[in-house]
Each structure stands twice: as structure tokens, then as C-alpha cells.
Protein backbone atom coordinates (compact mmCIF):
# COMPACT_ATOMS: atom_id res chain seq x y z
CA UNK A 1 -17.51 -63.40 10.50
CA UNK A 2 -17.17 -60.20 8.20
CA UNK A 3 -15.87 -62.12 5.59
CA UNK A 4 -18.60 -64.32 5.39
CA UNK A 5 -21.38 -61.16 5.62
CA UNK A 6 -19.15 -59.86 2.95
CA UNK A 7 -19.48 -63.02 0.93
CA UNK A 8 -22.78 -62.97 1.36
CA UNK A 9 -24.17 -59.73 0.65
CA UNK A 10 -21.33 -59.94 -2.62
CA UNK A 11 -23.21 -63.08 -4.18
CA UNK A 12 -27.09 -61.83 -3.59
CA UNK A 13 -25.97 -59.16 -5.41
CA UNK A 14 -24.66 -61.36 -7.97
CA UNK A 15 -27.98 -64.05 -8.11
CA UNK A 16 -30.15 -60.87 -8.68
CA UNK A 17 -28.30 -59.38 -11.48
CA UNK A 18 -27.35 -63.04 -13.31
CA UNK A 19 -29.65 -65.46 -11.26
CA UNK A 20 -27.98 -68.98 -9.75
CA UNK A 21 -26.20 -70.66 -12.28
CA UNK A 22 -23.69 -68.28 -12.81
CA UNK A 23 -23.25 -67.24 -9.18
CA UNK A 24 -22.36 -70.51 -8.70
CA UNK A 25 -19.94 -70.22 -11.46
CA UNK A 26 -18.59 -66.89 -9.94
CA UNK A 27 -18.26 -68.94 -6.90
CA UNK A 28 -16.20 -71.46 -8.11
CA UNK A 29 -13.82 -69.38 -9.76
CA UNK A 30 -13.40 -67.20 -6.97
CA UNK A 31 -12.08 -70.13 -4.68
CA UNK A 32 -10.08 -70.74 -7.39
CA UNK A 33 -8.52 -66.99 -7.61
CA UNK A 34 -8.22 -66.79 -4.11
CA UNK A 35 -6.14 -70.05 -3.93
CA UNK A 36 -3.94 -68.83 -7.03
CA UNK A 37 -3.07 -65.81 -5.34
CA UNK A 38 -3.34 -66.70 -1.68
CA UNK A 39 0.53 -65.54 -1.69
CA UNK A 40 0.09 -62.03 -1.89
CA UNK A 41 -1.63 -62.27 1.61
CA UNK A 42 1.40 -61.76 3.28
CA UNK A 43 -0.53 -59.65 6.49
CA UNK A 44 -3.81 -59.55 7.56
CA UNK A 45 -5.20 -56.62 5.90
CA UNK A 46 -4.14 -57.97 2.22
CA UNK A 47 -5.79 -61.17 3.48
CA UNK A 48 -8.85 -59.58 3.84
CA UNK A 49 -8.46 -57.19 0.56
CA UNK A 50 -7.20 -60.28 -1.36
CA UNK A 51 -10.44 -61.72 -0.84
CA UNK A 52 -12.63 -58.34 -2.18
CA UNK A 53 -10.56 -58.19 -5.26
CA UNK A 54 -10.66 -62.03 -5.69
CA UNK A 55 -14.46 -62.07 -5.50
CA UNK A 56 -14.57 -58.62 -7.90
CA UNK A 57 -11.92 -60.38 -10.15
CA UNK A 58 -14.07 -63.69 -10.73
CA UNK A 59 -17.47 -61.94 -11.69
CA UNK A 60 -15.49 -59.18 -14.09
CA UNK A 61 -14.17 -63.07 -15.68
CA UNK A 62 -17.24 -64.47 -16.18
CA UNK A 63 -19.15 -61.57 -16.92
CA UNK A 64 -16.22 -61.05 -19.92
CA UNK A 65 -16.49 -64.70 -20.70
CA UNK A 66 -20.24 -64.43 -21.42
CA UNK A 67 -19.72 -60.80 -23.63
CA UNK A 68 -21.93 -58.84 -21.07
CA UNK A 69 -21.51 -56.04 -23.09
CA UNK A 70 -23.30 -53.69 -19.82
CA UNK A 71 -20.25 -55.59 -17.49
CA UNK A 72 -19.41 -52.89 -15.85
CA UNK A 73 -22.90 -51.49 -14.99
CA UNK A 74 -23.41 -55.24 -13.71
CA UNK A 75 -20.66 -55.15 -11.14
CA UNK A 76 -21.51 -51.32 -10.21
CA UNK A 77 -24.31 -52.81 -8.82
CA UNK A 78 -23.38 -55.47 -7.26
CA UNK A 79 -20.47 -53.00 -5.71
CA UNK A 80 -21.87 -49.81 -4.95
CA UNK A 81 -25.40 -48.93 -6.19
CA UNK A 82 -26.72 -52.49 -3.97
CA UNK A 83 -26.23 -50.66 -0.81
CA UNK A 84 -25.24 -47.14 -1.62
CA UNK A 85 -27.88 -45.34 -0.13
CA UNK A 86 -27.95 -47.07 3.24
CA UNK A 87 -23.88 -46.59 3.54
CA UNK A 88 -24.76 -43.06 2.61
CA UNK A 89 -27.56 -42.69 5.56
CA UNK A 90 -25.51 -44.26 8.03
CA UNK A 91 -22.47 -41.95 6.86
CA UNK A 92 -25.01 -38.59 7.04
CA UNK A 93 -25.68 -39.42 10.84
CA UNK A 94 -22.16 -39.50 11.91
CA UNK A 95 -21.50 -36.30 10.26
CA UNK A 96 -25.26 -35.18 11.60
CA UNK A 97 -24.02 -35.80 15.49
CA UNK A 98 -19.87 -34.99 14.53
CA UNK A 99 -19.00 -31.48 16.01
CA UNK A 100 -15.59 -31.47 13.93
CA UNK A 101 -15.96 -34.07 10.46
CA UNK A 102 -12.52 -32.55 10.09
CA UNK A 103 -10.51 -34.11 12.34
CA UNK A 104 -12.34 -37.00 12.97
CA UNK A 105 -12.02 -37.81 8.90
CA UNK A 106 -8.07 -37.76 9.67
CA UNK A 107 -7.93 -40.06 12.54
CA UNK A 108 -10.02 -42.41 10.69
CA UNK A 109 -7.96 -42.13 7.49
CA UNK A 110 -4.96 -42.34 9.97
CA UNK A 111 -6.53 -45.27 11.65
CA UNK A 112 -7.20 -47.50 8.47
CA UNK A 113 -3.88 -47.07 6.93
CA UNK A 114 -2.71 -49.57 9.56
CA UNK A 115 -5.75 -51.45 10.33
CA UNK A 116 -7.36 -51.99 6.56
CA UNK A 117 -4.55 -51.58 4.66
CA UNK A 118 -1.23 -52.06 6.21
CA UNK A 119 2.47 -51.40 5.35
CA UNK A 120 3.27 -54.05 3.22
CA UNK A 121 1.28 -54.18 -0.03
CA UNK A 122 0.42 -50.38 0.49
CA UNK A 123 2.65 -46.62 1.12
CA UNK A 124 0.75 -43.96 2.67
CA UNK A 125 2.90 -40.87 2.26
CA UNK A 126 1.48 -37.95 4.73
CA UNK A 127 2.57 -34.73 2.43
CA UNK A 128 0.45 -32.48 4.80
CA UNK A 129 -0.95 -32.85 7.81
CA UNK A 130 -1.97 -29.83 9.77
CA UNK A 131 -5.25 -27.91 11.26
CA UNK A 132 -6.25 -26.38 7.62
CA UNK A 133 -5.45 -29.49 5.10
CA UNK A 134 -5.09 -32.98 5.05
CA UNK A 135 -3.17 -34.72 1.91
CA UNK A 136 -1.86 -38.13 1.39
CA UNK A 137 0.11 -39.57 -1.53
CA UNK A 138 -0.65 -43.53 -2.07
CA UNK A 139 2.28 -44.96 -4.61
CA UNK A 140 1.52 -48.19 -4.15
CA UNK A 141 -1.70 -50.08 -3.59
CA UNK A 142 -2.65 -53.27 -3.42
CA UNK A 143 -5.57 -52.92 -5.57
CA UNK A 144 -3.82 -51.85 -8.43
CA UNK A 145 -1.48 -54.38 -8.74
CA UNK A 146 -3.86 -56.74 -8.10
CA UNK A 147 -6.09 -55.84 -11.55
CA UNK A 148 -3.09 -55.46 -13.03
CA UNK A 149 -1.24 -58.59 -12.40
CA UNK A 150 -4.56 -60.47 -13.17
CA UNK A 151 -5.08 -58.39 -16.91
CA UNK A 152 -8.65 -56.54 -15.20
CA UNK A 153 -6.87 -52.90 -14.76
CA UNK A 154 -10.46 -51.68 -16.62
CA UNK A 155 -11.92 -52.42 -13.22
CA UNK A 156 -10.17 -50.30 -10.96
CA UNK A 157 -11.57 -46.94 -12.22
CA UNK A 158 -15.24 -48.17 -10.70
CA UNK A 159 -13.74 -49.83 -8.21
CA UNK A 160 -11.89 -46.28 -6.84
CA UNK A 161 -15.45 -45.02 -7.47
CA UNK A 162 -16.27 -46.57 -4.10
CA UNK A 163 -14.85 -43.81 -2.37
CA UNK A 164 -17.14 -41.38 -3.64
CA UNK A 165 -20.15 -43.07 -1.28
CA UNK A 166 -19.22 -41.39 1.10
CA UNK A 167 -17.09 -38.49 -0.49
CA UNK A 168 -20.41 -37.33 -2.08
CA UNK A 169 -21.67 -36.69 1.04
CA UNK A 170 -18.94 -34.74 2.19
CA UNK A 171 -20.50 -30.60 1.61
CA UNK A 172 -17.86 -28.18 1.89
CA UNK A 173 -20.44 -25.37 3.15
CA UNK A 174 -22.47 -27.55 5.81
CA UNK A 175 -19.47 -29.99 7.07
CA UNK A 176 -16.19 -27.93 6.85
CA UNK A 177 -14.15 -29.97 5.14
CA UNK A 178 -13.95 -30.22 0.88
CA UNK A 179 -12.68 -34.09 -0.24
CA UNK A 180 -10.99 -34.69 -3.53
CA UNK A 181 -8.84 -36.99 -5.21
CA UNK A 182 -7.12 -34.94 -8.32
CA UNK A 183 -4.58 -37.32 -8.82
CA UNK A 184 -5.23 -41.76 -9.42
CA UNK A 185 -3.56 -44.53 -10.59
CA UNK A 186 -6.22 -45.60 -11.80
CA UNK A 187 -6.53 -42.66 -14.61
CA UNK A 188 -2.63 -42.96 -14.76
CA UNK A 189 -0.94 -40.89 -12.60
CA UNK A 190 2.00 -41.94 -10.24
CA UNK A 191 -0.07 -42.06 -7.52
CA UNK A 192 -3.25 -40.94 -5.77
CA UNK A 193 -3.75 -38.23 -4.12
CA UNK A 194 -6.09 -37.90 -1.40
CA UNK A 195 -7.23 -34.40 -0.02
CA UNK A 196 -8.88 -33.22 2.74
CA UNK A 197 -9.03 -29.80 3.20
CA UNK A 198 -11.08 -28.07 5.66
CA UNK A 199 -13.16 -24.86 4.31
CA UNK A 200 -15.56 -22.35 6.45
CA UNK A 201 -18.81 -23.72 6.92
CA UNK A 202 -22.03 -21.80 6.19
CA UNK A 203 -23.55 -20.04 9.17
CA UNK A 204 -27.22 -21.48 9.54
């Protein structure tokens, strides 16, 4: 079911940026990537993320195959900017009606680690964890090898960029809790580094 919404809302992005013949193209390919790699789903969270980065894989492809010089601004839309701002509303009324956006931010992070990402194609290495800070080292991730194994590493700096939907929206002063990310794979570091730190909010 969420696969198929995914699907979905992944290729009307795709028909209103490059219209029907090549989302059909992207289409076909995609099966195609999905089937060529289908061996790296070895749980079911890769099986899901196999089939994000297999979708995001065949339209970087084609896009590159037809010289879309403006590739990346093609796929940032179809990624993020499509349906930025209603993540971003939705996101603003949970932290609107959350007494503590600190701690619930960890359990969720805490949460997804086994849920969305698993311990197979992905380390989550808790290097604090206490009532002030939040940090977590990620030295492997599925995403990365992914690009990389498939010659598309170019990708993944947008593609970490999707954590900033809802990072942005994250204000130190109003929500008590400061998110950053000095350290990605992605910009070639040995990991990423996630932090969550909480900070004094502003009296109203």
C-alpha cells in the first residue's frame, strides 16, 4: 500500500517535470534496477529503501542519458520541493501540540533505526544519549552504498538534503532543541553525525 502511494506520488512528479514518454522510460528502468539489485534486500526495511533509491537511481539515468544539464534541480523537485511545504505543515503541528520536541525527536529517531532502517545494511552508533544532547554516529548506510555501487554518488548530497524538511523547522529558541548534522558521508567524512541537542527556549 505505501509503496504504491510512494510510486505514485514519485512518477506525477516525474510526468510534470518531463511529461509521459519518459516517465514511462523511468518506469521501465526502474523495474529493471530494482530486479538487478533485488539482493541487497536482505530485511524489510532495505526492501522498502531499495525501492526509493531504485526509483531515484532510474530518473538520475535517464535524466544523464538525455544531458539535462538542470538534473539535479529536476529530481529536487520531484524529491523534496513537490511536497515540501505540506511535510513541513504537518511537521509544525506536531511540534505546535508537543510539550517536549526533545524527547519525543529521540524516541522517534530511536524508533526508526529499527523500524525504517534496520541492522543490517545500516550502524547506528548512540555516542550520547542523555537529558541535554542527543548524538548518533551512522558508518554505514544503505544509501550510500547504494549510489555508490551504482556510479550516482553525485546524488546523495540532495538526497541527505531531505532531512532538512523537517530540520528547518526545528528553532532552537521556540522548540528547545538545535538539529545539525556537521559531519556526512556524503561531503566525505567517515560518517554522519547526527545531533540533537536541546537549548533553552525563549520565554513568550
Amino acid at each position: 500500500m505505501i509503496k504504491s502511494m510512494i510510486e505514485k506520488g514519485f512518477f506525477k512528479g516525474v510526468k510534470q517535470k518531463l511529461g509521459y514518454e519518459k516517465a514511462n522510460e523511468i518506469r521501465e528502468l526502474y523495474i529493471m534496477v530494482l530486479k538487478e539489485n533485488m539482493g541487497l534486500a536482505t530485511d524489510k526495511p532495505t526492501e522498502f529503501n531499495l525501492m526509493y533509491t531504485s526509483l531515484i537511481l532510474a530518473t538520475y539515468r535517464v535524466l544523464k542519458k538525455y544531458q539535462f544539464e538542470n538534473w539535479e534541480e529536476i529530481l529536487r523537485y520531484i524529491l523534496i520541493e513537490r511536497t515540501k511545504k505540506k511535510q513541513q505543515f504537518f511537521m509544525k503541528l506536531y511540534l505546535l501540540i508537543d510539550p517536549n520536541p526533545f524527547k519525543r525527536i529521540v524516541k522517534i529517531s530511536k524508533e526508526k533505526q529499527k523500524k525504517h532502517y534496520g541492522n543490517v545494511n545500516f550502524t547506528h552508533d548512540i555516542v550520547r544519549d542523555d537529558e541535554q544532547a542527543y548524538h548518533l554516529h551512522v558508518k554505514k548506510c544503505f544509501y550510500f552504498d547504494f549510489f555508490r555501487a551504482n556510479d550516482a554518488l553525485e546524488v546523495m548530497p540532495m538526497f541527505c538534503t531531505l532531512d532538512d524538511i523537517w530540520g528547518d523547522v526545528l528553532l532552537p529558541h521556540k522548540h528547545g532543541v538545535r538539529f545539525s548534522r556537521p559531519k556526512l558521508l556524503s561531503k566525505g567524512d567517515s560518517y554522519c553525525f547526527f545531533k540533537f541537542d536541546r537549548t533553552k527556549k525563549e520565554s513568550l
